[in-house]
Protein backbone atom coordinates (compact mmCIF):
# COMPACT_ATOMS: atom_id res chain seq x y z
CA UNK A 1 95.19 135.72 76.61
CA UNK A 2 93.00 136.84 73.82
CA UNK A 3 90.00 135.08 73.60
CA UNK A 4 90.09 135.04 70.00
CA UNK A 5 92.85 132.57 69.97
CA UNK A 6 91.58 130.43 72.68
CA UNK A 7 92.68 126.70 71.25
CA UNK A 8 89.30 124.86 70.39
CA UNK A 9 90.22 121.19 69.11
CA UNK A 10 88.36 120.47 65.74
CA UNK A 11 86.23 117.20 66.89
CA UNK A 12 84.52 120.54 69.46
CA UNK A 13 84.21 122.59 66.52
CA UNK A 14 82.47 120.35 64.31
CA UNK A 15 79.78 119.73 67.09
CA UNK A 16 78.92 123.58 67.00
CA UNK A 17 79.38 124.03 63.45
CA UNK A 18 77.03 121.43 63.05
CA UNK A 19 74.20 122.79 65.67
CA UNK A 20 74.53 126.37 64.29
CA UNK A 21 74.19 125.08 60.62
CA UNK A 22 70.96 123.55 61.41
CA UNK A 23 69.56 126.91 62.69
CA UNK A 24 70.64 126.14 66.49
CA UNK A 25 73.08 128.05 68.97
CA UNK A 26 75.76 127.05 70.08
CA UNK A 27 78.58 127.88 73.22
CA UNK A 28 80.93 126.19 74.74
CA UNK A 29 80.41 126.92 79.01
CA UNK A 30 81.45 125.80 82.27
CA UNK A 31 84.70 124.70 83.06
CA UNK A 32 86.23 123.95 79.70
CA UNK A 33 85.85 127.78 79.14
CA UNK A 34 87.72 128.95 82.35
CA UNK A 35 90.61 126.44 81.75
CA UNK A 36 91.20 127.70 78.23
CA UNK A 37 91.13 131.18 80.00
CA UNK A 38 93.97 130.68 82.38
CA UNK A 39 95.39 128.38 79.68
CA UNK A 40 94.84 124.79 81.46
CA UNK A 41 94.11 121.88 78.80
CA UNK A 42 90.14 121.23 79.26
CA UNK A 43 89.44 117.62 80.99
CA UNK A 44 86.25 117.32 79.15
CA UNK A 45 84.06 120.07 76.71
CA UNK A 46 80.61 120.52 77.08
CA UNK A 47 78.22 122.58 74.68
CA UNK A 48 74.86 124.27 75.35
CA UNK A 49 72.69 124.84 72.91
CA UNK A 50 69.11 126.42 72.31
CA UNK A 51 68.24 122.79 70.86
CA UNK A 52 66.28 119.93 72.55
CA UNK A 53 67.82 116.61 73.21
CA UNK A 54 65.53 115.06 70.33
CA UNK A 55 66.93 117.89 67.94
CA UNK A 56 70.31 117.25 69.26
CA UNK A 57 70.25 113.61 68.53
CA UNK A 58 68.58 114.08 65.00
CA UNK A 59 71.95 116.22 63.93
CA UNK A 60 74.17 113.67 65.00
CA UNK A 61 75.10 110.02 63.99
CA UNK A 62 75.83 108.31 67.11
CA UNK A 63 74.40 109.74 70.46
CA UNK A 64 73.17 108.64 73.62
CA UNK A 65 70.85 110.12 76.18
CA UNK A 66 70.53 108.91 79.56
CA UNK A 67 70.06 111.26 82.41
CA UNK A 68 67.21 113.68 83.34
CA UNK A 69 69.36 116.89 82.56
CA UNK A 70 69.27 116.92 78.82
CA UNK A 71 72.78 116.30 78.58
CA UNK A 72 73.24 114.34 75.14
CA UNK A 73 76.64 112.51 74.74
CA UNK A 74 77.99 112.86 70.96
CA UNK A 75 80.24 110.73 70.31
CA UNK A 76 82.92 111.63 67.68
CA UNK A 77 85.57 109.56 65.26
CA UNK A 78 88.63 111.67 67.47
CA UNK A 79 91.02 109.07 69.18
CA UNK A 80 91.44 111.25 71.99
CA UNK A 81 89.59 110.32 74.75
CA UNK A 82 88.63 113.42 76.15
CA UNK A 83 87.65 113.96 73.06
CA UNK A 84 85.19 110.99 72.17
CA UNK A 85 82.23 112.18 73.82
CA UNK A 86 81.41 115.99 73.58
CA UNK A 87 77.97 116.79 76.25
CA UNK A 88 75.82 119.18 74.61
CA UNK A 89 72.91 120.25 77.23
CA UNK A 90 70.01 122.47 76.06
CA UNK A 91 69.70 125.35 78.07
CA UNK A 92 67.91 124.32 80.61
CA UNK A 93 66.21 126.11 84.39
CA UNK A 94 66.43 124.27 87.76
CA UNK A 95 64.04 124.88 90.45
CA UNK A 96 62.73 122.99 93.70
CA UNK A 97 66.31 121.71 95.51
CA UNK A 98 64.64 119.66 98.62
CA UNK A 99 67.43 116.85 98.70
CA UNK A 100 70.16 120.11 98.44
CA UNK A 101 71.76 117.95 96.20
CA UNK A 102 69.36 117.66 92.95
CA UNK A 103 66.62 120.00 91.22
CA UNK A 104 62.84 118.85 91.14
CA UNK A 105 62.54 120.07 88.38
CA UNK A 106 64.48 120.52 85.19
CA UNK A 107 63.07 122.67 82.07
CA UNK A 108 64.40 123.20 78.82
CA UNK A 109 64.95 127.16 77.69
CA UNK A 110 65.59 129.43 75.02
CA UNK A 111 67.92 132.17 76.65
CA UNK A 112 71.34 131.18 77.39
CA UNK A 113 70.91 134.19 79.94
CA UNK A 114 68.64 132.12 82.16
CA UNK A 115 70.99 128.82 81.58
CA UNK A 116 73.78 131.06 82.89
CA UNK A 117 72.12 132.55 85.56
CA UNK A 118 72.04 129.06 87.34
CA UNK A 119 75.53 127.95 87.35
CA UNK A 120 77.49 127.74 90.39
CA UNK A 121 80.58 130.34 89.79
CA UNK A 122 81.08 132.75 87.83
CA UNK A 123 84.17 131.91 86.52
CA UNK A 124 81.81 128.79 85.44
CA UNK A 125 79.52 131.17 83.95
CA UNK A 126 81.22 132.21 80.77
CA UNK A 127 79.90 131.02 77.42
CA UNK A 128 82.04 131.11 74.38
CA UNK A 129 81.26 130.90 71.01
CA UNK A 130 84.41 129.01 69.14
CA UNK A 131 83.56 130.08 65.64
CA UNK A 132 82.71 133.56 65.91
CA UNK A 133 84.91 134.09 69.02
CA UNK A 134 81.70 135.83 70.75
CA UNK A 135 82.45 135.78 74.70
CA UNK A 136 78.92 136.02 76.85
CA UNK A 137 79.87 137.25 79.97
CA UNK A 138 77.21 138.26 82.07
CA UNK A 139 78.28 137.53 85.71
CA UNK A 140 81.79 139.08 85.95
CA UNK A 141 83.64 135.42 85.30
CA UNK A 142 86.02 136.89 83.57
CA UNK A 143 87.26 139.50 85.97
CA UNK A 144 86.94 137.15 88.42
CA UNK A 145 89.25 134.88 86.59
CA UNK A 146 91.56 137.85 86.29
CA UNK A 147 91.61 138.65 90.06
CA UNK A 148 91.48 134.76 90.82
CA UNK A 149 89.02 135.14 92.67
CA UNK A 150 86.13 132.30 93.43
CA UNK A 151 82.68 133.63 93.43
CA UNK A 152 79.01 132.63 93.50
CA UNK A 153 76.67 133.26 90.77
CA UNK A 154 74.28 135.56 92.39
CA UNK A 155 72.74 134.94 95.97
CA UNK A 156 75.93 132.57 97.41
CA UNK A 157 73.54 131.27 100.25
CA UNK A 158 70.94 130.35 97.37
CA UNK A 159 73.17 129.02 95.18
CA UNK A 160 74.75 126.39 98.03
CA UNK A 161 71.19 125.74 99.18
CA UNK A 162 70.39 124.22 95.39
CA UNK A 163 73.60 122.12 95.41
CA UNK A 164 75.69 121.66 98.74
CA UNK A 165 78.48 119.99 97.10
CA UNK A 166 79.08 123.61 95.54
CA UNK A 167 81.07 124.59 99.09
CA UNK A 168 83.53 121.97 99.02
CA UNK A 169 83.56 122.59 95.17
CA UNK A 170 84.73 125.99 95.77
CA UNK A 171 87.13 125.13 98.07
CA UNK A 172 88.52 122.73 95.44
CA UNK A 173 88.79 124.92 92.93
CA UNK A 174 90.84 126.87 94.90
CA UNK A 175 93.36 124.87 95.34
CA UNK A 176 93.39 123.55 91.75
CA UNK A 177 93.47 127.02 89.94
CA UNK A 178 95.33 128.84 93.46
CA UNK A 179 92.39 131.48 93.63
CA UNK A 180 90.94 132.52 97.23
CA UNK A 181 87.31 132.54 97.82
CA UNK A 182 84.91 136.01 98.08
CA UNK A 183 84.45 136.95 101.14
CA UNK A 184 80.55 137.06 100.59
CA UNK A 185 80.79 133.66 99.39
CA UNK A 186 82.54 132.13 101.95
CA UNK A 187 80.23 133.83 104.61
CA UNK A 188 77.41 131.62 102.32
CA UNK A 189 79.49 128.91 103.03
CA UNK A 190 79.84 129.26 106.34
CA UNK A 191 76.33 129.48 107.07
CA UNK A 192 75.59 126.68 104.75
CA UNK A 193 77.85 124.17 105.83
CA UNK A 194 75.87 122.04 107.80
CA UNK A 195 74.00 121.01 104.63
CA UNK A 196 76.79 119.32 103.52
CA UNK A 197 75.49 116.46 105.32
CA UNK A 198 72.78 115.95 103.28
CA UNK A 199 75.62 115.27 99.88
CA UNK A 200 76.38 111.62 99.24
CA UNK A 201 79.35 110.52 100.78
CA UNK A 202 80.85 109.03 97.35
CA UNK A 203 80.52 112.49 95.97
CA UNK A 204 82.20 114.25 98.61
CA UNK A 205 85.25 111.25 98.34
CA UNK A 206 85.58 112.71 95.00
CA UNK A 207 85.69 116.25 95.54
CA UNK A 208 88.21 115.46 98.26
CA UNK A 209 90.44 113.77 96.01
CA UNK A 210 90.86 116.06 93.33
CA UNK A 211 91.81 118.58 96.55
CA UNK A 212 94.33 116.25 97.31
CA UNK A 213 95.51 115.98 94.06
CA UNK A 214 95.60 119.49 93.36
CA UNK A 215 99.32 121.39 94.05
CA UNK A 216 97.91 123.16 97.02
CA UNK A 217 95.88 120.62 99.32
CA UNK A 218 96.89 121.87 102.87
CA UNK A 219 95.60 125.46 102.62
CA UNK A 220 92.48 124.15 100.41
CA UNK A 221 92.21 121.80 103.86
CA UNK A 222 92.64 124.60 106.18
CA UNK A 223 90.05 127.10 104.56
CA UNK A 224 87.63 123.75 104.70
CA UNK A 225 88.41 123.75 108.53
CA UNK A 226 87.91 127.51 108.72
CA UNK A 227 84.78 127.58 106.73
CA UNK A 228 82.95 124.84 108.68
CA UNK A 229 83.05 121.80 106.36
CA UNK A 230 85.80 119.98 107.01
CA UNK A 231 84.03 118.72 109.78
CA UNK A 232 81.67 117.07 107.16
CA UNK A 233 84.59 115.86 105.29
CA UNK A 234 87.10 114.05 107.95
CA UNK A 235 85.80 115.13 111.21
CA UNK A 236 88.53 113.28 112.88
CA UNK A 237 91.13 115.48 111.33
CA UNK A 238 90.05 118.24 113.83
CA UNK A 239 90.80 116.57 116.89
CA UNK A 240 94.22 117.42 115.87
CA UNK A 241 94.10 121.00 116.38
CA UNK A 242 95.63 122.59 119.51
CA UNK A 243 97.11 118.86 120.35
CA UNK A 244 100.71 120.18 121.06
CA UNK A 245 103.49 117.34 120.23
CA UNK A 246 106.41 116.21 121.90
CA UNK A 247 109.73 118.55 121.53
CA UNK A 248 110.76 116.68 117.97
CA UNK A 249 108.04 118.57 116.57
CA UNK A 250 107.29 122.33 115.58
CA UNK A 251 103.86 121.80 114.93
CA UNK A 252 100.24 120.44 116.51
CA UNK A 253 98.88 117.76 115.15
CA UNK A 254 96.67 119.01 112.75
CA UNK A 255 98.96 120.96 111.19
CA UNK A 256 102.21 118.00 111.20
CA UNK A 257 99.06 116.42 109.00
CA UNK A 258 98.51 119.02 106.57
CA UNK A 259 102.32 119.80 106.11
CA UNK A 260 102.80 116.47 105.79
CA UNK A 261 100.21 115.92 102.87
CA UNK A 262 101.81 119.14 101.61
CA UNK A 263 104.88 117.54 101.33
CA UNK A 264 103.56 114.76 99.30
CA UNK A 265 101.82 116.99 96.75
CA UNK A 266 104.96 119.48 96.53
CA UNK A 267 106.70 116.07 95.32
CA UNK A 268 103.86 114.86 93.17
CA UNK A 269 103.21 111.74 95.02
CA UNK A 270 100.07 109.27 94.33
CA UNK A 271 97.21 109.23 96.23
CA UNK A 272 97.58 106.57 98.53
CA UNK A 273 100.74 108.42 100.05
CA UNK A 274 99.03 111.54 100.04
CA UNK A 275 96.23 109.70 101.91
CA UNK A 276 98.36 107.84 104.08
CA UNK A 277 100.58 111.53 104.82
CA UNK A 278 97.06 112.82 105.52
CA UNK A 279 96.00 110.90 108.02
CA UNK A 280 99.19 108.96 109.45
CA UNK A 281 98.96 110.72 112.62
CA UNK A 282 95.24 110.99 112.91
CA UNK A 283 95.48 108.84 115.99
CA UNK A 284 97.50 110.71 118.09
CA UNK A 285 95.19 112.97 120.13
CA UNK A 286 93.71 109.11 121.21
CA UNK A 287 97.05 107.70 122.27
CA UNK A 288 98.69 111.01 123.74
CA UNK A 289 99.98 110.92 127.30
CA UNK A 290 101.63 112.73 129.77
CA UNK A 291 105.33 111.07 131.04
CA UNK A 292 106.69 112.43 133.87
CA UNK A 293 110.05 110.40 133.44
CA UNK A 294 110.62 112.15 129.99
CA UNK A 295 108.67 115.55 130.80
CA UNK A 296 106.97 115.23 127.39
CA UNK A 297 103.82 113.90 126.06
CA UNK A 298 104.05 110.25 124.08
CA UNK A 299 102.51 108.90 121.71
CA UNK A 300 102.62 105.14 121.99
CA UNK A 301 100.55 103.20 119.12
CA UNK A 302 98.94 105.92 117.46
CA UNK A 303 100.43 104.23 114.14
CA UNK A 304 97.98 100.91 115.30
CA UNK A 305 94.85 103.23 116.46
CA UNK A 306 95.76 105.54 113.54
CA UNK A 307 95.28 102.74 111.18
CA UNK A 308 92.19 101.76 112.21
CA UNK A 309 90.42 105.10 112.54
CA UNK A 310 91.81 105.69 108.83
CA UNK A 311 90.34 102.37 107.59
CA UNK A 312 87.18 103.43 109.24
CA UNK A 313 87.19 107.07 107.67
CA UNK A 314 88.14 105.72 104.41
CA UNK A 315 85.66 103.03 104.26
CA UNK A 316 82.66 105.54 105.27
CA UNK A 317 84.19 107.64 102.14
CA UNK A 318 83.25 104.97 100.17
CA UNK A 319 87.18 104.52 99.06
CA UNK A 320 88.18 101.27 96.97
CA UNK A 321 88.47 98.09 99.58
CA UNK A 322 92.39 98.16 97.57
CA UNK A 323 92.94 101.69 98.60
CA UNK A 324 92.01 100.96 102.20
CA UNK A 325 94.27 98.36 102.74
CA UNK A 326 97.46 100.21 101.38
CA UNK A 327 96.65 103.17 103.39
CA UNK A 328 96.32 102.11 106.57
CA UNK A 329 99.29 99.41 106.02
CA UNK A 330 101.09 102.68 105.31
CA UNK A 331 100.03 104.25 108.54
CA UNK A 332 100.20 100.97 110.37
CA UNK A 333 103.97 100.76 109.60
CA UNK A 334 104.92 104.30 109.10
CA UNK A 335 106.63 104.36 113.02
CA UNK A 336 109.38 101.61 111.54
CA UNK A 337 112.43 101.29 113.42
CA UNK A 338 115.42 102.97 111.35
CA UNK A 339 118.66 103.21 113.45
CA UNK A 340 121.45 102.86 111.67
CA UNK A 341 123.43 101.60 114.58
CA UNK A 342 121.20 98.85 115.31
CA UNK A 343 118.72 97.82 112.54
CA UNK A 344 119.33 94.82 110.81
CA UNK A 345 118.76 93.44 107.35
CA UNK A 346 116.76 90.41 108.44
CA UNK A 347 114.38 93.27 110.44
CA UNK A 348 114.58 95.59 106.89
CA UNK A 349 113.22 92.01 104.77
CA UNK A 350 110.24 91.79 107.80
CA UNK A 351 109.43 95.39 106.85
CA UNK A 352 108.88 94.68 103.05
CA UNK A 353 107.32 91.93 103.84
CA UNK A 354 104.48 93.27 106.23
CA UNK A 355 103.66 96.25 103.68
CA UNK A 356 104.75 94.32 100.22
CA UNK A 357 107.62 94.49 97.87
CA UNK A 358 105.30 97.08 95.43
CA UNK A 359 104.96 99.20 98.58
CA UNK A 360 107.96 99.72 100.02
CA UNK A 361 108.57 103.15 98.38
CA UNK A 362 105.37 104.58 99.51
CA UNK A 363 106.48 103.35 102.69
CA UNK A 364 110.04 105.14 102.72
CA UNK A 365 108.55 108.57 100.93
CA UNK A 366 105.57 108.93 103.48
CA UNK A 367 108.09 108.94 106.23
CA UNK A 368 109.93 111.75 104.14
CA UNK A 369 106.69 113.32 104.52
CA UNK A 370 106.36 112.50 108.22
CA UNK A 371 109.56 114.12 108.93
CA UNK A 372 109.21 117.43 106.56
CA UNK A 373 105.96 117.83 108.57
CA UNK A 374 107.71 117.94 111.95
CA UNK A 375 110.01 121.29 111.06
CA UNK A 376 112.58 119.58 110.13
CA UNK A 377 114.36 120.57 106.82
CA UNK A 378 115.90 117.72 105.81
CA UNK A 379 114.04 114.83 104.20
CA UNK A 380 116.42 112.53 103.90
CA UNK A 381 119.06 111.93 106.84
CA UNK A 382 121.43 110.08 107.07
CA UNK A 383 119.63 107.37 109.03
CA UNK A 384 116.27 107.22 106.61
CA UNK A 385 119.14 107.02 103.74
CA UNK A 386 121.10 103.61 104.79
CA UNK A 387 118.05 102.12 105.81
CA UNK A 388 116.76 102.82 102.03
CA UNK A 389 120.15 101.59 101.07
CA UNK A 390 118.96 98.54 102.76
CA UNK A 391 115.98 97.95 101.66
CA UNK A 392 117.79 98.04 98.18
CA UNK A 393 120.08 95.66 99.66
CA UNK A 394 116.91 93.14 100.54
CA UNK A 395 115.58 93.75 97.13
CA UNK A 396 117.82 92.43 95.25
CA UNK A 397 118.30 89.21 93.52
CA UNK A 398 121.41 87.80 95.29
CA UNK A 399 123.83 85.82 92.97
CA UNK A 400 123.08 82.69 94.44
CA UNK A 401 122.47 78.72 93.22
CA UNK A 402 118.77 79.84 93.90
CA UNK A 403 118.77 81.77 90.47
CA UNK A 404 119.67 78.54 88.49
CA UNK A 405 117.18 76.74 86.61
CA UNK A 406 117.90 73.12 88.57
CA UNK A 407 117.90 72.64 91.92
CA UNK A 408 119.60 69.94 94.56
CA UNK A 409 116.84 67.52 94.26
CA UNK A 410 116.51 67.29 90.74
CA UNK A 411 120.35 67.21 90.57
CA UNK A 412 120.51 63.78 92.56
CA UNK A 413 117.77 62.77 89.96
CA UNK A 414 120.04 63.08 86.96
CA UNK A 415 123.72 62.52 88.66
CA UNK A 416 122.38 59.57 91.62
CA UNK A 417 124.30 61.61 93.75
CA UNK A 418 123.26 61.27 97.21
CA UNK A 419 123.01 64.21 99.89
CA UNK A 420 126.50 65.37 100.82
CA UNK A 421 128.90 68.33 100.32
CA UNK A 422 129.56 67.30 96.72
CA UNK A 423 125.89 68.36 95.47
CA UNK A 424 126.99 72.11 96.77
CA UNK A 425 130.34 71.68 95.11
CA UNK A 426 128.21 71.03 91.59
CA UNK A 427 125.54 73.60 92.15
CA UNK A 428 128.78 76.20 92.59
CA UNK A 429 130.21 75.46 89.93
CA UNK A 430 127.52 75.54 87.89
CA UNK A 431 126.65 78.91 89.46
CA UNK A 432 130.45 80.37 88.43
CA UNK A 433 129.67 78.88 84.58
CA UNK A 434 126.34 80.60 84.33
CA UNK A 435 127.95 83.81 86.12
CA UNK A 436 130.29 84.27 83.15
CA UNK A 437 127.65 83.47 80.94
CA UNK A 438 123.79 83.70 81.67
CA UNK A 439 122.99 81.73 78.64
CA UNK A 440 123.78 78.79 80.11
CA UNK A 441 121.05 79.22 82.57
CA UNK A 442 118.83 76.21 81.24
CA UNK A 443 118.05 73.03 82.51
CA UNK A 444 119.00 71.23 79.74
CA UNK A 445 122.51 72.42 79.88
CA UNK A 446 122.43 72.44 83.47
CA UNK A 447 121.38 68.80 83.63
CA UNK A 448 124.12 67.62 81.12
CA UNK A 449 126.95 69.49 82.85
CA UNK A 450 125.78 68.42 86.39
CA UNK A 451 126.13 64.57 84.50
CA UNK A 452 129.88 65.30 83.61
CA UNK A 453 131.12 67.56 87.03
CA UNK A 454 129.52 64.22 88.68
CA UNK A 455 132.25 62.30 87.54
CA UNK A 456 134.90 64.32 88.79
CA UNK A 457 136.59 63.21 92.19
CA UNK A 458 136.20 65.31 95.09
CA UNK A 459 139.23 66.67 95.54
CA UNK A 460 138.65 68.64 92.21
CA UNK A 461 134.85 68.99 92.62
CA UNK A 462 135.44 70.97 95.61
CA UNK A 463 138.09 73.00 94.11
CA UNK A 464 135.59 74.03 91.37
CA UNK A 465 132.83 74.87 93.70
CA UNK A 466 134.76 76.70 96.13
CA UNK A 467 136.19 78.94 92.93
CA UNK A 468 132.04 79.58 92.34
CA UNK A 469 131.12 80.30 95.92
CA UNK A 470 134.05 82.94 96.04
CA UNK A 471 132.82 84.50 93.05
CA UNK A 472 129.21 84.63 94.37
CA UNK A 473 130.47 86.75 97.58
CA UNK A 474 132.51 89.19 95.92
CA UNK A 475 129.43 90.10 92.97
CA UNK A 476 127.78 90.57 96.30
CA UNK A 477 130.08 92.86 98.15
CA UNK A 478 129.95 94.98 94.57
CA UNK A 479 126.32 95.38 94.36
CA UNK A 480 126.25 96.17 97.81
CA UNK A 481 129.23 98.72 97.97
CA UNK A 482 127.22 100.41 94.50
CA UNK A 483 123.88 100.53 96.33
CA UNK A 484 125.48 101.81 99.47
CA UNK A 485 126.88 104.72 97.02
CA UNK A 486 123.57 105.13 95.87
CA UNK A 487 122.11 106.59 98.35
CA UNK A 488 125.50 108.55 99.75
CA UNK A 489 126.48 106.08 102.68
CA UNK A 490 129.24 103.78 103.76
């Protein structure tokens, strides 16, 4: 793309038309300038400026300022919410990194060259100028970008010493933009790693979830393993390596995982089943034994120890207390039983019930994932489809008396009926009335014509309620035969 026509919205230009019409520079940098490079839509803009954040604040009408950095949040009239705050930073130098996280000391500048020389990549090092189209370049970002290639600004082991979350940055933005990582900047990272330690675990959660949100998580997860920081991430993920499965599968543990979470992201899954396709087998190398009967190794209950190492690994990631739970409900129940042959509905209604009604389908697609991770081609057999057709089945609202609005005891109320055959006769034919036409479905009417079918002897009652009690079977058998054809079984 020409950068001449990269797309700057109008709220971004008015911010830098405004700075450079009081005397000031103005650039967009960072991120926001790569993405319009390789034509992404920016998540958020920032500006840098040769201004201070009192001179900033002076141009604008409504600002706010409340970090150490500089970083002055103008707020603009634009509805779009990436577009309601632009950051505009002064330049600014760094120096003193003894937490490997922070700078001791922050210090405004004049020269956009020493604001740029900081930064972490170079394809992060690009400033732009939107209304004169002037590109700074002084670090190679844009070659970089064209090669798609990931490198450090400078010195990689300095840069990682100032900010350790850079590493698992890089690996990140790997995976989002599908670049690889220079080879002198992975060595950096490599002998860096252990640093990573030192990097709150909140912001390392977050990092990791944009990976897994990304379209390419697995390999952004194996060059973490390679590169010596996954083990700062989810240690336990490593015990997986070299853990050979039983014959089912084509693939160690570590890498079923990974394919697994691939699987998810190739179909553009949520988090929580990515999560959950993550980690579902992360207790395995725990629960793996030898059987001599079977001549393979088994894995009995690594869905129960998997679920609690996950709740433990999630909860020292600092995930939500909701997230946790779903997860490792996921993994507890991933292992359900699913023969065709044998399974029955009442076992199907237990399932939904022990991982929720809202869950269900994260249940069914992380075992999609489970089996694309073993080898297997097929996501869907035959089996995994009728029990899905099942849980459809359980779903459902079935045409019974339970969907009228009265009930058998407030039936006898109004009719002095007493318990006997002839309050199911009623409550059927209601049922068949209300079946042919749902409108009828109050309790009003339903209390008036349970008054007048009262009167009516029994040999007719129960001719009328039978009539409604066949009807209610065969709508079932329809829905069912429909939902069976659903999902392509009989």
């Amino acid at each position: 793309m020409d950068f001449k026509e990269l797309p700057v919205p109008q709220p971004v230009l008015e911010v830098c038309n405004t700075l450079k019409n009081a005397g000031f520079e103005a650039y967009l940098v960072g991120g926001c300038v790569r993405d319009l490079v390789v034509s992404r839509e920016p998540k958020d803009w920032d500006v840098t400026t040769n201004a201070n954040p009192e001179q900033i604040q002076s141009l604008f009408t409504e600002t706010f300022y409340e970090n150490d950095y500089g970083t002055v949040g103008v707020v603009t009239e634009s509805d779009d919410p990436k577009l309601k705050v632009i950051e505009v930073t002064p330049y600014r130098v760094e120096s003193g990194y003894s937490n490997a996280r922070h700078p001791d000391e922050v210090r405004f500048s004049d020269s956009l060259t020493e604001d740029l020389r900081r930064r972490d990549f170079t394809v992060n090092a690009i400033a732009y100028d939107p209304l004169t189209h002037e590109l700074i370049d002084e670090h190679g970002g844009k070659g970089d970008i064209e090669r798609k290639v990931i490198a450090a600004v400078g010195n990689p082991g300095e840069r990682f010493g100032e900010d350790a979350l850079r590493m698992l940055r890089a690996v990140r933005l790997s995976a989002e933009l599908d670049f690889v990582i220079e080879a002198e900047t992975a060595a950096g990272i490599v002998d860096q790693a252990s640093q990573l330690e030192k990097v709150s675990r909140e912001r390392v959660r977050d990092e990791l979830m944009r990976i897994l949100m990304s379209p390419g998580p697995m390999q952004a997860l194996y060059m973490a393993q390679k590169l010596g920081i996954l083990k700062y991430i989810i240690p336990e993920l490593e015990e997986g390596i070299g853990i050979d499965q039983n014959q089912a599968h084509s693939y160690d543990v570590f890498e079923h995982n990974m394919r697994s979470l691939q699987h998810a992201a190739d179909k553009n899954w949520p988090l929580e089943v990515r999560l959950s396709a993550l980690l579902h087998d992360v207790g395995k190398p725990t629960s793996r034994r030898w059987s001599d009967e079977k001549k393979d190794w088994t894995f009995h209950g690594h869905e129960v120890i998997g679920a609690k190492m996950a709740k433990k690994i999630l909860q020292d990631l600092r995930f939500s207390r909701e997230t946790i739970e779903n997860v490792t409900n996921l993994i507890r129940w991933h292992m359900f039983f699913s023969d065709p042959d044998t399974v029955t509905l009442s076992a199907v209604r237990r399932m939904i019930v022990n991982v929720g009604k809202e869950h269900i389908e994260e249940l069914l697609n992380l075992r999609m994932c489970d089996r694309i991770g073993t080898g297997r081609p097929k996501e869907q057999p035959f089996r995994l489809r009728k029990y899905m057709s099942m849980v459809d089945e359980a779903m459902r609202d079935p045409v019974s008396v339970g969907m009228l609005k009265i009930d058998g005891k407030r039936l006898m109320d109004v009719t002095y009926e007493t318990a006997g055959p002839r309050i199911g006769w009623i409550l059927h034919a209601l049922l068949e009335e209300v079946l042919d036409d749902p409108a009828k479905n109050t309790a009003e009417y339903l209390e008036n014509r349970s008054v007048e079918l009262s009167k009516e002897g029994n040999d007719a009652l129960k001719e009328i309620g039978e009539s409604g009690k066949d009807r209610r079977e065969k709508e079932d058998e329809a829905a069912i035969r429909e939902l069976r054809e659903k999902h392509h079984v009989s």
